[in-house]
Protein backbone atom coordinates (compact mmCIF):
# COMPACT_ATOMS: atom_id res chain seq x y z
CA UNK A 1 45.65 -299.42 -87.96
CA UNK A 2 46.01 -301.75 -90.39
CA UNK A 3 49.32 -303.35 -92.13
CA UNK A 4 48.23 -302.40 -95.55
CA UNK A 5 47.35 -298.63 -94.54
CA UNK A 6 50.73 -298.24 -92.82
CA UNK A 7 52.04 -299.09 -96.65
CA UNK A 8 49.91 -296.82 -98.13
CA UNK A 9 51.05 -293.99 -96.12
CA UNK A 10 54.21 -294.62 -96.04
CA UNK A 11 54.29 -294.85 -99.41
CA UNK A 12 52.21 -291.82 -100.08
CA UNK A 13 55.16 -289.44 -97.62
CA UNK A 14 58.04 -291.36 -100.23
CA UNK A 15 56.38 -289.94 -103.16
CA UNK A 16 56.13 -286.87 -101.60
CA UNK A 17 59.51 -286.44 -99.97
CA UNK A 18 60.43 -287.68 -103.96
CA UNK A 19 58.52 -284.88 -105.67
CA UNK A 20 59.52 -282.25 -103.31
CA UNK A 21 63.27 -283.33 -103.79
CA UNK A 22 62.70 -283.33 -107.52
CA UNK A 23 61.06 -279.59 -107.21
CA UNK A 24 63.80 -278.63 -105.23
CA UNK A 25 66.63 -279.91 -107.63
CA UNK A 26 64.95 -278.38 -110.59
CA UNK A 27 64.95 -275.06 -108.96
CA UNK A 28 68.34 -275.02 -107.86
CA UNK A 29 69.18 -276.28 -111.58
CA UNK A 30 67.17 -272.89 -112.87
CA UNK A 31 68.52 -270.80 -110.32
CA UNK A 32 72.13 -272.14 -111.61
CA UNK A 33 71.43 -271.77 -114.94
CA UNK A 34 70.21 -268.01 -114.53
CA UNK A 35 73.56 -267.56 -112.44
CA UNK A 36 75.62 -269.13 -115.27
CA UNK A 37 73.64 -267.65 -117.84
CA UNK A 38 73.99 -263.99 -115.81
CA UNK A 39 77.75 -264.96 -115.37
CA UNK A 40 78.02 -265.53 -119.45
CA UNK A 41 76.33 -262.46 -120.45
CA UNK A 42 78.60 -260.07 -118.26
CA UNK A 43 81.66 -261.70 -119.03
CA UNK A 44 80.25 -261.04 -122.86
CA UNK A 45 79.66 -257.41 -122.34
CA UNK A 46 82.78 -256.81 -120.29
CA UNK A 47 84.34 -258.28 -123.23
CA UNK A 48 82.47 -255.81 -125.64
CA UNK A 49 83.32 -253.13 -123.68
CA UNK A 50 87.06 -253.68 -123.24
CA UNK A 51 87.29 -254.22 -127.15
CA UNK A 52 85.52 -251.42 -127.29
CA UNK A 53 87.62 -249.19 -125.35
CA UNK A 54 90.72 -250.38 -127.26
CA UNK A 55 89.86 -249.69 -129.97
CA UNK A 56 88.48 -246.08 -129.31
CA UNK A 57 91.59 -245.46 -127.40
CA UNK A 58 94.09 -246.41 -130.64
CA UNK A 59 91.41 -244.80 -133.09
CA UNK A 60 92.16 -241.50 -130.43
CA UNK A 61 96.03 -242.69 -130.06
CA UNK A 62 96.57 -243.01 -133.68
CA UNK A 63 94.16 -239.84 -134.73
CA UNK A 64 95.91 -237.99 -132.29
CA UNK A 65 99.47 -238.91 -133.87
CA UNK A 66 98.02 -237.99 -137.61
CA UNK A 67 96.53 -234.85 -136.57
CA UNK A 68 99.36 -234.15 -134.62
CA UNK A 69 101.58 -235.17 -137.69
CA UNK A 70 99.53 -233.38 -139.81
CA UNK A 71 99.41 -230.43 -138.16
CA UNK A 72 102.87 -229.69 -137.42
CA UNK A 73 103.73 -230.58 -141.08
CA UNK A 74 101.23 -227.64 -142.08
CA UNK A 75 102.93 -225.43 -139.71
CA UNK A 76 106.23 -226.35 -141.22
CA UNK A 77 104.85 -225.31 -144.73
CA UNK A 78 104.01 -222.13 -143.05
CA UNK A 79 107.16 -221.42 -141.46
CA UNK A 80 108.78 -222.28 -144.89
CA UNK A 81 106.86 -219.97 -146.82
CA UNK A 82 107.17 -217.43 -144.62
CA UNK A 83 110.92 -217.73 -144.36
CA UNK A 84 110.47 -217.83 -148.29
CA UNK A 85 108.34 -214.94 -148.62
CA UNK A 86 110.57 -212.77 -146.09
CA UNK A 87 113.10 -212.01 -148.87
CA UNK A 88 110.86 -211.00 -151.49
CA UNK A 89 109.33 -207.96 -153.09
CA UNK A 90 106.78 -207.16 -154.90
CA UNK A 91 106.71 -204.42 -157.12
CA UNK A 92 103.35 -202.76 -159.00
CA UNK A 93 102.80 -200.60 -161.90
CA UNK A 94 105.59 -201.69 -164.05
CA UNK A 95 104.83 -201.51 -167.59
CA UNK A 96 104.61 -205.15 -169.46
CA UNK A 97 106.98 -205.10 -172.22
CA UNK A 98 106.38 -207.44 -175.65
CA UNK A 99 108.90 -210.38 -175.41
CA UNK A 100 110.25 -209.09 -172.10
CA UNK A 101 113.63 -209.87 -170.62
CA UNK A 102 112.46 -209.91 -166.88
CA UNK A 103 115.92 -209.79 -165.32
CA UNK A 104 116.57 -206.41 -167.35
CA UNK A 105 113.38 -205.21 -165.95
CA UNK A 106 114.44 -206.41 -162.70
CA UNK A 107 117.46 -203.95 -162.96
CA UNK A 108 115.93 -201.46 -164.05
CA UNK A 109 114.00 -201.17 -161.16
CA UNK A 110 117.06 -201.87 -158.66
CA UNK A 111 118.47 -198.39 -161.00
CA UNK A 112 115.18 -196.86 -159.75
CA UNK A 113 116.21 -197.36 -155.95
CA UNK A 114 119.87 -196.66 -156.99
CA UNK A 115 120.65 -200.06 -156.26
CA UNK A 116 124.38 -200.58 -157.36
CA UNK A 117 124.45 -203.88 -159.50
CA UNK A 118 121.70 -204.47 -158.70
CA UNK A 119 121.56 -208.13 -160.69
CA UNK A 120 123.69 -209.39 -157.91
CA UNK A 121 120.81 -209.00 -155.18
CA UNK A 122 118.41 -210.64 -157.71
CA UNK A 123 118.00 -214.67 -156.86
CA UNK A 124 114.51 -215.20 -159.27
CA UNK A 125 112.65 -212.43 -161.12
CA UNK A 126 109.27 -213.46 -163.14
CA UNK A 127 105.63 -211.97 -163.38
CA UNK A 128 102.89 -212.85 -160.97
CA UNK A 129 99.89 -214.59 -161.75
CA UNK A 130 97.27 -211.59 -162.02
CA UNK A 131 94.28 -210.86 -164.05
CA UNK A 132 95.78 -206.75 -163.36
CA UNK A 133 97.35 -205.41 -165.67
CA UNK A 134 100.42 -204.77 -166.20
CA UNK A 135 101.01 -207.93 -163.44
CA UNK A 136 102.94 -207.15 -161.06
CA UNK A 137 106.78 -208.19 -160.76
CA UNK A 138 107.53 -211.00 -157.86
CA UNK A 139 111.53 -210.36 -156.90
CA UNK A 140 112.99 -213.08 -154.63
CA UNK A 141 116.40 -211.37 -153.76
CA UNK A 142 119.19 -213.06 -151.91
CA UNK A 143 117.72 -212.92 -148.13
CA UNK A 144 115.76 -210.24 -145.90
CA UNK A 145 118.78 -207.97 -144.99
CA UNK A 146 118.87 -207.17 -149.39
CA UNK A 147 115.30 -207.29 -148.95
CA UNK A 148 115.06 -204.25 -146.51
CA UNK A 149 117.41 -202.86 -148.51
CA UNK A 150 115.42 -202.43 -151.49
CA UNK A 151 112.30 -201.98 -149.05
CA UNK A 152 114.13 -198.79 -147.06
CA UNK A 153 115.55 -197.71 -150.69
CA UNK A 154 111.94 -197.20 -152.12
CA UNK A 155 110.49 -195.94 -148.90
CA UNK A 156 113.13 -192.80 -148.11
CA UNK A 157 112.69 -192.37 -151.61
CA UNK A 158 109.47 -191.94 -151.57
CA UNK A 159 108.62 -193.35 -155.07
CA UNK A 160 105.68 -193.78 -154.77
CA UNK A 161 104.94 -190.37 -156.04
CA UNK A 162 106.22 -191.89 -159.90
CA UNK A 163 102.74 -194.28 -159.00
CA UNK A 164 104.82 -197.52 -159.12
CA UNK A 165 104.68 -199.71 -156.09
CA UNK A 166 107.47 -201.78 -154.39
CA UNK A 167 106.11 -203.90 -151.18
CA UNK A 168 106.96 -206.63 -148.83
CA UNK A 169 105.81 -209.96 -150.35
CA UNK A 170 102.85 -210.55 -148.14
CA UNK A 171 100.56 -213.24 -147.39
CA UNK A 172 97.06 -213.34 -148.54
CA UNK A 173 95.54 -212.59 -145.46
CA UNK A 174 97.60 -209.97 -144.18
CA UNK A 175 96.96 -207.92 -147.25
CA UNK A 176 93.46 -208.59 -147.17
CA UNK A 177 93.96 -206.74 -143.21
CA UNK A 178 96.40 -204.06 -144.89
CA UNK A 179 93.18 -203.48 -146.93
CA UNK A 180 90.92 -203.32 -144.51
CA UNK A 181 93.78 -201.16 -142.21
CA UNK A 182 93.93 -198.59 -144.84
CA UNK A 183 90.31 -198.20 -145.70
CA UNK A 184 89.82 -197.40 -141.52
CA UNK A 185 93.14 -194.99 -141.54
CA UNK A 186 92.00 -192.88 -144.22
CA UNK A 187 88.36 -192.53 -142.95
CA UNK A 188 89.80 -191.55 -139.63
CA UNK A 189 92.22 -189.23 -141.95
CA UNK A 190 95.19 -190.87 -140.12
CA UNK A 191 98.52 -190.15 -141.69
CA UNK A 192 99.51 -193.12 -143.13
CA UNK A 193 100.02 -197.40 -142.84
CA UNK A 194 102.52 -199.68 -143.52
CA UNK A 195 104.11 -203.10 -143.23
CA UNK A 196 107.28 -204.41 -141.48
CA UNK A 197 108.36 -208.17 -141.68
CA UNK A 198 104.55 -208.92 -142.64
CA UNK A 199 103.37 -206.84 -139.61
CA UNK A 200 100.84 -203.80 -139.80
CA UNK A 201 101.45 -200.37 -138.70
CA UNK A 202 99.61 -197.07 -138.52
CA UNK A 203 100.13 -193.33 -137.56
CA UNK A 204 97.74 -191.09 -136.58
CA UNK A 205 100.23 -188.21 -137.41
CA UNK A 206 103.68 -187.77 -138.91
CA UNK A 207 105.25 -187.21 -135.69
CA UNK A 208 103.10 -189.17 -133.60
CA UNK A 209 102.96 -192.95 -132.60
CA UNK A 210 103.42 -196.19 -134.10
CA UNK A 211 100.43 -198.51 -133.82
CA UNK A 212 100.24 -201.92 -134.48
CA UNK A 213 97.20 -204.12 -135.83
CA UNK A 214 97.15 -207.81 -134.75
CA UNK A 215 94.39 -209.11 -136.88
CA UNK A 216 91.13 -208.88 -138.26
CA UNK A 217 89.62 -209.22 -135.07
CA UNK A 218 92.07 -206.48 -133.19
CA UNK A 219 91.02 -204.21 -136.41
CA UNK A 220 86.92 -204.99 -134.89
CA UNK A 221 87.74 -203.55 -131.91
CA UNK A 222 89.73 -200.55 -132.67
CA UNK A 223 86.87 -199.55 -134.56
CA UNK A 224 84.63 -200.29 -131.80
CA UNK A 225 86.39 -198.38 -129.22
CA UNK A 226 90.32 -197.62 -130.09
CA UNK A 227 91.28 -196.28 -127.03
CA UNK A 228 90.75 -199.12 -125.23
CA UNK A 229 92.59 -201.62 -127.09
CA UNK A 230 95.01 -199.58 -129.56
CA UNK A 231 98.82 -201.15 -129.19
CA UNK A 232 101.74 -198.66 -129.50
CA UNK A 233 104.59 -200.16 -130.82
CA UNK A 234 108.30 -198.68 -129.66
């Protein structure tokens, strides 16, 4: 073989050892750059993620502590007006004099119940919002012992017979379920229902048990099958 072949060839395996080297570094350069680039777009979305959850978890942290706020100041409200509500009365049918002095009407109903002085029970006396007439009279008296007072007063009474009314100042929905109690009682020609401390009661008969009605939805079921789910109360 000649000299000048041997160069040739051994020139020709250089450029080929050179090119496969240079295919070999430029796919271990891509496969790096896919690694990196792999790497880089992880760390991005781990990123994402963990900003993500932070900030769901103090939108739920700081939700939770409004709601929760918000909630218990309703309750509070609640308790407040109901502590509120359980010294007043409210009395119906009373005539609407011209240029009325309330607090004389006020005592002349406490007369009524033979309430003596009765002034000195009385904290506020005014007319309730109504589109009835005559509106009824809203008496906030000095706490719920002088309201059962009145309340037992009217009741052994019994003056309701003179058609004026005198009542425990009750919530809008529980008289919407006295309503609803009373319009059941009387079609099952039950005795007669009442309220105590904003709570409903029924009797089937003068002399027979006390029954209590939870709600609406206890009221649905003793129509649906009483005896199943009426409550005596001692």
């Amino acid at each position: 073989m000649s000299r000048s072949l041997l160069v040739c060839l051994l020139v020709s395996s250089v450029c080929t050892l050179k090119a496969q080297e240079h295919m070999y570094i430029t796919k271990v350069k891509a496969a790096e750059r896919n690694v990196t680039n792999a790497y880089v777009k992880a760390q991005q979305e781990q990123s994402v993620t963990n900003t993500y959850v932070r900030a769901r978890n103090k939108s739920s942290f700081y939700a939770g502590k409004v709601n929760t706020r918000r909630i218990n100041n309703r309750l509070l409200k609640v308790e407040d007006y109901g502590r509120m509500r359980s010294s007043n009365v409210i009395v119906y049918g009373i005539p609407e004099k011209v240029n009325e002095d309330i607090r004389q009407t006020g005592e002349e109903i406490g007369h009524r119940l033979d309430i003596k002085d009765p002034l000195k029970d009385i904290v506020k006396i005014f007319r309730y919002r109504s589109r009835k007439q005559p509106r009824p009279v809203l008496i906030v008296l000095q706490n719920s012992l002088v309201k059962t007072k009145w309340v037992m007063a009217y009741r052994n009474k019994q003056m309701w017979n003179e058609k004026w009314y005198l009542h425990e100042h009750l919530a809008k929905g529980t008289l919407e379920l006295v309503l609803e109690v009373k319009n059941w009682a009387q079609s099952k020609h039950y005795s007669h229902i009442w309220t105590w401390n904003s709570d409903v009661y029924y009797k089937k008969a003068m002399d027979s048990h006390k029954y209590k009605v939870l709600s609406m939805h206890h009221l649905h079921q003793l129509k649906m099958n009483e005896a199943k789910v009426e409550l005596v109360s001692l």
